[in-house]
Protein backbone atom coordinates (compact mmCIF):
# COMPACT_ATOMS: atom_id res chain seq x y z
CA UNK A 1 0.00 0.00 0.00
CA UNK A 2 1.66 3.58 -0.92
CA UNK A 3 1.61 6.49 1.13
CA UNK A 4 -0.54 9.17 0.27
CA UNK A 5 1.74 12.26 -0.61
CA UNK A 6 0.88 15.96 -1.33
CA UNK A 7 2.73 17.95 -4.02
CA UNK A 8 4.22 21.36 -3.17
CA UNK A 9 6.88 23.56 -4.82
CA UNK A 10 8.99 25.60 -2.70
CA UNK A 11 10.99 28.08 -3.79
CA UNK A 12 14.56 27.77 -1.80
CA UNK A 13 17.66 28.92 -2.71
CA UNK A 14 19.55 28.18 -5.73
CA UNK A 15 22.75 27.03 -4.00
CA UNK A 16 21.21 25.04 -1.56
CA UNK A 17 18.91 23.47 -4.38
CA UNK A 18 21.77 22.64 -6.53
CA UNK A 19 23.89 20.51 -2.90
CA UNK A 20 20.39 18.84 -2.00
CA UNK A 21 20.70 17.33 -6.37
CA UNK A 22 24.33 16.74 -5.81
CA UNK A 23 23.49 15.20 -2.76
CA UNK A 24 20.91 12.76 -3.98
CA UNK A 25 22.86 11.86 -7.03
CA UNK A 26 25.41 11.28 -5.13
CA UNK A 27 23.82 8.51 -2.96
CA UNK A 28 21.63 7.00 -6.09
CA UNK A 29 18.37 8.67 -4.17
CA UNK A 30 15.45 10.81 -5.28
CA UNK A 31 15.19 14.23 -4.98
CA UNK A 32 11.93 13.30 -2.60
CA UNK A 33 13.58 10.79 -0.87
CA UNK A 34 16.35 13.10 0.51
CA UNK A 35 13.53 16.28 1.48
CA UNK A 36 11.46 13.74 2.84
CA UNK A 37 14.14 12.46 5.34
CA UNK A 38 16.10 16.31 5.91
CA UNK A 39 11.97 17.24 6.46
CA UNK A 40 11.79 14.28 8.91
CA UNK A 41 15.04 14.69 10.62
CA UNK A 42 14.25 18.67 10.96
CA UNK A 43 10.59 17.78 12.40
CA UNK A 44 11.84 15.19 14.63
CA UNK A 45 14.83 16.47 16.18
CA UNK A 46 14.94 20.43 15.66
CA UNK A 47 11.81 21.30 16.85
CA UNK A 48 11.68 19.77 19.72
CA UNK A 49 14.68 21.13 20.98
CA UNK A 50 13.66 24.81 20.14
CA UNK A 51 11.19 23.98 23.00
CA UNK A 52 13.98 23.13 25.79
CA UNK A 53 14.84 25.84 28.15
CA UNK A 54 18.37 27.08 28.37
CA UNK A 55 20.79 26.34 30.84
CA UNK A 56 21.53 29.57 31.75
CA UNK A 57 17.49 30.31 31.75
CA UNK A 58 17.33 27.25 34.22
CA UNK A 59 19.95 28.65 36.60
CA UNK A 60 18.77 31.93 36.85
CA UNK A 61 15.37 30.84 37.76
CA UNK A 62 16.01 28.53 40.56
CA UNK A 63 18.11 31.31 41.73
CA UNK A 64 15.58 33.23 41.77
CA UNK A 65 13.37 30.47 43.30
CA UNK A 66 15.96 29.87 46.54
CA UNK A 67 16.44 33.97 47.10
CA UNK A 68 12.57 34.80 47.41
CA UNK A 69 11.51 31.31 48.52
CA UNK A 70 10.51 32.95 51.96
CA UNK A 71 7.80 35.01 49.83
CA UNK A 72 6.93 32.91 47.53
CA UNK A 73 5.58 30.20 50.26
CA UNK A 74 3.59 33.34 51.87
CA UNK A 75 2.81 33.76 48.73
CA UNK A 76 1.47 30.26 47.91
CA UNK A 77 -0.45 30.73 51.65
């Protein structure tokens, strides 16, 4: 059974568009089979991680947290 697909043209740079042909060439794959896997790599392990906090955003709020922790439980009362 074959997947159902949608078509859609992009417009992307010229450069880029002429590495992503070199690129499938190169490895005896489509054109689609390379976007589909750079579009599954990007949805599967970029996004994600543009939804982790910082470090730095993590240690600045817990010390945050343990200097007002005295008002924030009054706070919470």
């Amino acid at each position: 059974m074959s997947a159902i697909t949608k078509k859609f043209t992009p417009e992307i740079d010229a450069k880029l568009y002429d590495e992503f042909v070199a690129v499938a060439e190169q490895n005896g794959q489509t054109k689609r089979h390379v976007l589909e896997q750079a579009l599954r790599f990007y949805m599967r392990n970029v996004v994600p991680s543009q939804h982790l906090v910082r470090p730095e955003v993590m240690d600045a709020f817990e010390q945050s947290v343990a200097r007002n922790r005295e008002l924030l439980q009054r706070l919470a009362k």
